[in-house]
N, C-alpha and C. Protein backbone atom coordinates (compact mmCIF):
# COMPACT_ATOMS: atom_id res chain seq x y z
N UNK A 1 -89.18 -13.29 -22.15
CA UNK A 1 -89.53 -12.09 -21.44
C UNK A 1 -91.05 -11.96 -21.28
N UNK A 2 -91.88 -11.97 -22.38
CA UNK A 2 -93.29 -11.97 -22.14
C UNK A 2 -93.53 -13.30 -21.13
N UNK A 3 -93.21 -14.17 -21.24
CA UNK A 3 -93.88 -15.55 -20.47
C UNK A 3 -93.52 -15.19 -19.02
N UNK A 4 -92.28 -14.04 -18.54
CA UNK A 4 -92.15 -13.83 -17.27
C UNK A 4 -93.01 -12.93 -16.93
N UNK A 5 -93.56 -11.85 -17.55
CA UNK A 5 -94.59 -10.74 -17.29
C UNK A 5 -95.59 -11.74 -17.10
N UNK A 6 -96.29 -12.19 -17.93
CA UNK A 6 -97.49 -13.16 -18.01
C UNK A 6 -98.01 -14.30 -16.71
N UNK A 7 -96.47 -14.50 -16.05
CA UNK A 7 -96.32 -15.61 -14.87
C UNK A 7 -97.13 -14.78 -13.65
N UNK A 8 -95.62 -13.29 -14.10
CA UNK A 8 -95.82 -12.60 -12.71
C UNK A 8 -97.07 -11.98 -12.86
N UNK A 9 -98.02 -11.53 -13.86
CA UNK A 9 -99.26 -11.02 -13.70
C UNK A 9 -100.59 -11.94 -13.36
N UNK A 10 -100.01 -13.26 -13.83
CA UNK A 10 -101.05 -14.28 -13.38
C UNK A 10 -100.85 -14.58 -11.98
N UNK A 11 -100.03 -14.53 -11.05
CA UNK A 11 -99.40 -14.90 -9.71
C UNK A 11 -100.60 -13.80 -9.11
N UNK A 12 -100.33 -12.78 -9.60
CA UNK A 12 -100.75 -11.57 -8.71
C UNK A 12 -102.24 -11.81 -9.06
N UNK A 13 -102.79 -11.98 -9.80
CA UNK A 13 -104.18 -12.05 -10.23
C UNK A 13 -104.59 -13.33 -8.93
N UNK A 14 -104.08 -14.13 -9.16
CA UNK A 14 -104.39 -15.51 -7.98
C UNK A 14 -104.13 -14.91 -6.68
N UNK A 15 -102.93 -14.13 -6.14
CA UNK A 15 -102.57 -13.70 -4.80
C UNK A 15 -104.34 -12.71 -4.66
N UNK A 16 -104.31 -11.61 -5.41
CA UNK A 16 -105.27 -10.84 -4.95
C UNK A 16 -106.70 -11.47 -4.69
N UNK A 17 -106.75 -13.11 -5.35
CA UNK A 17 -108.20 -13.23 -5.27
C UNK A 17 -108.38 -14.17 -3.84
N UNK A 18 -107.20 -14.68 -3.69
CA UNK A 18 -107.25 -15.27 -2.05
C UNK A 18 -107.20 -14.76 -1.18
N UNK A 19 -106.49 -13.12 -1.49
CA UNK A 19 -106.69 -12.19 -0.10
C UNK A 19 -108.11 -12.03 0.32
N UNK A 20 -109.41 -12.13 -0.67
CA UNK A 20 -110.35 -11.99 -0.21
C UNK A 20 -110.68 -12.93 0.97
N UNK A 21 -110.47 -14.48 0.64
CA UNK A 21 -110.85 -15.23 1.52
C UNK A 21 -109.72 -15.54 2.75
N UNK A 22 -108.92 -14.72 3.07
CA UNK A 22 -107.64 -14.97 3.81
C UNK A 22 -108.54 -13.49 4.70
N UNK A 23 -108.60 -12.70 4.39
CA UNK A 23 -109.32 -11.56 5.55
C UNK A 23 -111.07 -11.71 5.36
N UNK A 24 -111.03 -11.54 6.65
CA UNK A 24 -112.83 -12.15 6.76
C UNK A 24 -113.52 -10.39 6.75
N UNK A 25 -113.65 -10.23 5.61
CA UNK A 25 -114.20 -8.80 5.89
C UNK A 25 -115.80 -8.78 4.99
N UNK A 26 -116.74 -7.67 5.43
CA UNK A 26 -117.91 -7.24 4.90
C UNK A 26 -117.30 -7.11 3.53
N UNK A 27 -118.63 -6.79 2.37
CA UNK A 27 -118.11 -6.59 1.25
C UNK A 27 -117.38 -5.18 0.93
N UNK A 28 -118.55 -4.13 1.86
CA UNK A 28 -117.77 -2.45 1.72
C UNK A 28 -116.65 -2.37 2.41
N UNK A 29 -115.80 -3.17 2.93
CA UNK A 29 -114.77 -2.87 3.98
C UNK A 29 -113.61 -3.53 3.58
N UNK A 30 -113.59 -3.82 2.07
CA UNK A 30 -112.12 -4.10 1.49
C UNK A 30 -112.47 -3.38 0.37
N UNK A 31 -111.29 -2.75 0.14
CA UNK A 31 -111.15 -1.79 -0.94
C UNK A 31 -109.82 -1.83 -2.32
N UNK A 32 -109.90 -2.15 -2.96
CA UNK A 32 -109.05 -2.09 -3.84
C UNK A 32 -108.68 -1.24 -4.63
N UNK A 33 -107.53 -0.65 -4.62
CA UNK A 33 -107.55 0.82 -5.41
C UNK A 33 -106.49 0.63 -5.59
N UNK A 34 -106.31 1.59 -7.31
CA UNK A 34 -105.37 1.48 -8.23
C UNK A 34 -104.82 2.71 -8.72
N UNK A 35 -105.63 3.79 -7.58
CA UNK A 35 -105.20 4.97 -7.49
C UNK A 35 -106.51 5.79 -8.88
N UNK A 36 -106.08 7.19 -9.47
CA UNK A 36 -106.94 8.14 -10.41
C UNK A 36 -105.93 9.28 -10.30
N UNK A 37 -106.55 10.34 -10.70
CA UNK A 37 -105.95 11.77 -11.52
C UNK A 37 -105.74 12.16 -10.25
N UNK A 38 -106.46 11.92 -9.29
CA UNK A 38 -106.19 12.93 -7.95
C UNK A 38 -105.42 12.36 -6.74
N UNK A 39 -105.66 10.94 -6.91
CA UNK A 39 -105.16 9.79 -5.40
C UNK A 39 -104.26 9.17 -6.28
N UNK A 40 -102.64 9.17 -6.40
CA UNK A 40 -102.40 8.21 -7.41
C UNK A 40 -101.81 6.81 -6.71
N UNK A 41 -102.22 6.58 -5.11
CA UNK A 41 -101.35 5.64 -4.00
C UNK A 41 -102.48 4.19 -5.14
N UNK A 42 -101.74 3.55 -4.48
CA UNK A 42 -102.06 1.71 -4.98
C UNK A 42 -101.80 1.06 -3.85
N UNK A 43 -102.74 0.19 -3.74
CA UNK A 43 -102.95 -0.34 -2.35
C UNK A 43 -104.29 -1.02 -2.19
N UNK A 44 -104.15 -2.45 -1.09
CA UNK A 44 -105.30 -2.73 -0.74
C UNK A 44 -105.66 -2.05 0.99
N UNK A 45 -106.77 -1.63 0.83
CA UNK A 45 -107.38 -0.72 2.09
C UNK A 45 -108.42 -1.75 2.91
N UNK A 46 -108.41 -2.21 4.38
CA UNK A 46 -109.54 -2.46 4.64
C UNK A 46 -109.96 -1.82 5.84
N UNK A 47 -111.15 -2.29 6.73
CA UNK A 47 -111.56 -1.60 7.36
C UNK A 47 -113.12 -0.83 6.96
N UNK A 48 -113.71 -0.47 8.11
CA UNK A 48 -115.15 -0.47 8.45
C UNK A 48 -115.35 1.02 8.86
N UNK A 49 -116.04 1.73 7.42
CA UNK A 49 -115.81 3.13 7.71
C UNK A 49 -117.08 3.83 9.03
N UNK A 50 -117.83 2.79 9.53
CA UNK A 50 -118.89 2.89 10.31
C UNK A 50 -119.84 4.12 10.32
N UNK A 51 -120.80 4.15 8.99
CA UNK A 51 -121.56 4.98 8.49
C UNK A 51 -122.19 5.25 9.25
N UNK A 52 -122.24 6.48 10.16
CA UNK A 52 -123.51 6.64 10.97
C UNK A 52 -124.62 7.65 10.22
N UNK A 53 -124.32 8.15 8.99
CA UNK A 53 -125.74 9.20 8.93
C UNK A 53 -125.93 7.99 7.65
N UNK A 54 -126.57 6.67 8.12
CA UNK A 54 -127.53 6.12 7.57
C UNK A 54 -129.03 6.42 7.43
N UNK A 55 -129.95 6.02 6.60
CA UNK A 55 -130.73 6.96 6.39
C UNK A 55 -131.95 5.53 7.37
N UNK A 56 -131.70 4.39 7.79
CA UNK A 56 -132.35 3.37 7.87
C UNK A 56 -131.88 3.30 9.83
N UNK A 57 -131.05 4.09 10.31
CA UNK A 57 -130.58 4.18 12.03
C UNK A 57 -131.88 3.82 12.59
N UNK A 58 -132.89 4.58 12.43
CA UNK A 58 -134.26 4.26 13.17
C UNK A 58 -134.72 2.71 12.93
N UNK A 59 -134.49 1.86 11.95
CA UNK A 59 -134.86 0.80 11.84
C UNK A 59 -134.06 -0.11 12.72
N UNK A 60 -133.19 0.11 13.23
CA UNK A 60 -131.98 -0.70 14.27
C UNK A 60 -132.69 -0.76 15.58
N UNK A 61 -133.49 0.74 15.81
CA UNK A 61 -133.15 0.68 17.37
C UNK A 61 -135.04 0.19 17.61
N UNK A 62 -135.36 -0.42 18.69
CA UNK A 62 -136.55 -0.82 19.42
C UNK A 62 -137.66 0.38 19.89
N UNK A 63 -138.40 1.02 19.10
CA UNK A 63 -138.90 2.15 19.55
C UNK A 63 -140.91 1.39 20.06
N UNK A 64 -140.35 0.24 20.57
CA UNK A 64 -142.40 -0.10 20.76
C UNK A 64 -142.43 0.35 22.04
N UNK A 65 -141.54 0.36 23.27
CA UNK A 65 -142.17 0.20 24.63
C UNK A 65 -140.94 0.05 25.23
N UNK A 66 -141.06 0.30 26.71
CA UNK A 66 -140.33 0.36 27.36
C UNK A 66 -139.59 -1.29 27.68
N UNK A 67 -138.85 -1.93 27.26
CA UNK A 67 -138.44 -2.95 27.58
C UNK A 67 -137.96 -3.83 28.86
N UNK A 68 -137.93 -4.66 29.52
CA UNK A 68 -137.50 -5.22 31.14
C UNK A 68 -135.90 -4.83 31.21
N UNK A 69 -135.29 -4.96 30.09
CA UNK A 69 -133.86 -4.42 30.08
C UNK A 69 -133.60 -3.09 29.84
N UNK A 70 -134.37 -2.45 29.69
CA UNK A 70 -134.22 -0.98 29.07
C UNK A 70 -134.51 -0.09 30.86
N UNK A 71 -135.68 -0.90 31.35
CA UNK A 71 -136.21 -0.18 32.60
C UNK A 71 -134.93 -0.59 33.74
N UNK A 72 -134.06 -1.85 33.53
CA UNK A 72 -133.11 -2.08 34.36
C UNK A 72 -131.83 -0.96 34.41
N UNK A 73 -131.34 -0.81 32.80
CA UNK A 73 -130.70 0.18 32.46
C UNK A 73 -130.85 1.20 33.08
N UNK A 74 -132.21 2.12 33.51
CA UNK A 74 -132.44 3.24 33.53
C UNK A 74 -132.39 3.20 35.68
N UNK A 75 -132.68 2.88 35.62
CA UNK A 75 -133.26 2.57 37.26
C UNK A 75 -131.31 2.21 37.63
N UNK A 76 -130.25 1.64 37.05
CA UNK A 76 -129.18 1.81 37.59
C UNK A 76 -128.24 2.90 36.91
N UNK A 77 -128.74 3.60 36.32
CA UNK A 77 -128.08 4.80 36.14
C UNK A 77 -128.83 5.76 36.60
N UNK A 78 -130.19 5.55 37.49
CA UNK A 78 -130.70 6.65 38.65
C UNK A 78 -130.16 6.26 39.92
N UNK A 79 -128.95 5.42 39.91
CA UNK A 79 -128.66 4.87 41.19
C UNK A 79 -128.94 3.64 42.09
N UNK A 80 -129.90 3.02 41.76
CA UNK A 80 -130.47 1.69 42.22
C UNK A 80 -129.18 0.93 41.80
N UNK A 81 -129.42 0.20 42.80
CA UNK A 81 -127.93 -1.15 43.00
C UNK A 81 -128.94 -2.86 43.29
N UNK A 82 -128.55 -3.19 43.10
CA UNK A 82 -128.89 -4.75 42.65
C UNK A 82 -130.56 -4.66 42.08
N UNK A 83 -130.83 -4.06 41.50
CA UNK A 83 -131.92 -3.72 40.72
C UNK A 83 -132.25 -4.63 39.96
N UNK A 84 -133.90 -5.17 40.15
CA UNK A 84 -134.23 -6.12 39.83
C UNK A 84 -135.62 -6.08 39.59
N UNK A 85 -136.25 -6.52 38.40
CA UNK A 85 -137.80 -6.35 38.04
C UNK A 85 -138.72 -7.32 38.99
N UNK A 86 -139.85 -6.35 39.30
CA UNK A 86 -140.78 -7.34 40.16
C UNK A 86 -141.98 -7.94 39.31
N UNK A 87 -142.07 -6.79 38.34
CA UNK A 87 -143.75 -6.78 38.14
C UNK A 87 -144.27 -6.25 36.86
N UNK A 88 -143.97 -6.58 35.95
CA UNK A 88 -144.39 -6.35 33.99
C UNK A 88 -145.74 -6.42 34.16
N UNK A 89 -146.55 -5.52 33.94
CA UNK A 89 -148.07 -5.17 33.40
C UNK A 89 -147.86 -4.55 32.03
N UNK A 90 -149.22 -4.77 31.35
CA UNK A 90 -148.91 -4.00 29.80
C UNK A 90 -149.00 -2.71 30.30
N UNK A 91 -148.86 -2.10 31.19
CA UNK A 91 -148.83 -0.29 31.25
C UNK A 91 -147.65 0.10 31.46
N UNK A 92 -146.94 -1.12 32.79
CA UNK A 92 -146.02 -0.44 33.86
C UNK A 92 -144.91 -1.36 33.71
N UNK A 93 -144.13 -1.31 34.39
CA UNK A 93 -142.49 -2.11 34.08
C UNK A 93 -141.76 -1.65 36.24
N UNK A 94 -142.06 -2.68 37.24
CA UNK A 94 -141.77 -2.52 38.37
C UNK A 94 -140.49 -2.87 38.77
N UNK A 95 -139.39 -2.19 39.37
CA UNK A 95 -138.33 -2.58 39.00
C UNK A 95 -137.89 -2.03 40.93
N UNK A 96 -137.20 -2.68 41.37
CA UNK A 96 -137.22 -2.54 42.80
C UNK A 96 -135.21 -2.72 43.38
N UNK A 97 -135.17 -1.82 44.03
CA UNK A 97 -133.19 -1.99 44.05
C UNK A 97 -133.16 -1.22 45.33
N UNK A 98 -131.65 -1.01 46.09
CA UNK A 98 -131.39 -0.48 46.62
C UNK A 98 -130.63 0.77 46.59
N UNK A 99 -130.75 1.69 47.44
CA UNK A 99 -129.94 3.26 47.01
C UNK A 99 -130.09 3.71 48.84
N UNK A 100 -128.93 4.18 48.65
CA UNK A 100 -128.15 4.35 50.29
C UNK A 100 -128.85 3.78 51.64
N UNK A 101 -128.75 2.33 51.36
CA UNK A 101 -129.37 1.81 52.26
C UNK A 101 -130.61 1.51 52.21
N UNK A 102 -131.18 2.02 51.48
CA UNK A 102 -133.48 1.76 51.50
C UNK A 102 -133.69 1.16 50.37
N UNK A 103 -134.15 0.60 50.73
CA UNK A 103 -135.21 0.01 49.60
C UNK A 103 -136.04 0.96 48.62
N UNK A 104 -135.74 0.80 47.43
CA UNK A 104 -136.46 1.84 46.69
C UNK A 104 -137.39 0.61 45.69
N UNK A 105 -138.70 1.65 45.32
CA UNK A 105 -139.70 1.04 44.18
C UNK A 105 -139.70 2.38 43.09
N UNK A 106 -139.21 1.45 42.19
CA UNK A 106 -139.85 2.91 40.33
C UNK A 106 -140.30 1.81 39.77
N UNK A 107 -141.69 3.11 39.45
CA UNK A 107 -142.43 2.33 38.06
C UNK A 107 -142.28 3.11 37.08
N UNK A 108 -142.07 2.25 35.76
CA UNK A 108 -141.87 3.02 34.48
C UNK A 108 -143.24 2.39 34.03
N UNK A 109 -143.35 3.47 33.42
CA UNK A 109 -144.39 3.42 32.44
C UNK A 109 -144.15 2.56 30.91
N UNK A 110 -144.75 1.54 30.45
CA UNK A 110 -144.62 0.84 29.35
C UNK A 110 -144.52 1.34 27.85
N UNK A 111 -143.96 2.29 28.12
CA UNK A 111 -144.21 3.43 26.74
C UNK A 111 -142.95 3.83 26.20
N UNK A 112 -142.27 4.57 25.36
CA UNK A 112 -140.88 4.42 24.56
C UNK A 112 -140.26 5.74 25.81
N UNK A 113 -139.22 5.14 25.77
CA UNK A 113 -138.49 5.99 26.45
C UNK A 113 -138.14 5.90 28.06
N UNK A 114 -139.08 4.87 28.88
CA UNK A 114 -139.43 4.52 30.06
C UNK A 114 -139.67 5.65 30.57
N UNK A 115 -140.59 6.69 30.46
CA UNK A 115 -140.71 7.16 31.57
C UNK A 115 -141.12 7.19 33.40
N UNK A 116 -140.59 7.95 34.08
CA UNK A 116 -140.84 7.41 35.47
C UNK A 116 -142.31 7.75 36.12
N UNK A 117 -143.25 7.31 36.42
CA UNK A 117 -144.29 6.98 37.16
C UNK A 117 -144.62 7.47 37.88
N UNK A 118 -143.98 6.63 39.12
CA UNK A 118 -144.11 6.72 40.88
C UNK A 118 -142.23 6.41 41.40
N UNK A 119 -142.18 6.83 42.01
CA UNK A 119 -140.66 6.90 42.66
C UNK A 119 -140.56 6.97 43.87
């Protein structure tokens, strides 16, 4: 009787340590729980609780300058259609497209946020 407890607790000890390498997960995004006084479920949990009030968010995002992709972004969600950069100066960011037929020119300014220029 003990040598069958002992089998089946060693089985499970080996099953749980290959599940790690059988799911390709981050380290915070598998969870093992054996339940407490308040949760008493048992279960393996995974999944990516996607922390957004990190305290480090500002370190992710690009805050130097207006970028050639950032000014493309902006210039086709003002409507410009095949929008395409002409002309990077360290001030300005020239980005040239079409909108109902005309030819349009915006300059963004090289500074966070792209602001618009000349239009």
């Amino acid at each position: 009787m003990f040598n069958t407890i002992k089998t089946a607790a060693l089985s499970a000890l080996i099953g749980l340590g290959t599940l790690g390498a059988v799911i390709p997960a981050h380290a915070d995004s598998l969870y093992l729980g054996f339940g407490n006084k308040h949760d008493p479920r048992f279960g393996v949990y995974t999944g990516d609780d996607d922390n957004y009030n990190r305290r480090d968010w500002r370190r992710d995002r690009d805050w130097r300058g207006c970028s050639p992709d950032r000014a493309l972004d902006k210039a086709e969600r003002m409507g410009l259609h095949r929008a395409r950069i002409v002309d990077i100066s360290r001030r300005t960011v020239k980005v040239v497209g079409r909108q109902y037929g005309d030819r349009v020119v915006v300059v963004f300014a090289n500074e966070r946020g792209c602001p618009i220029i000349y239009r």
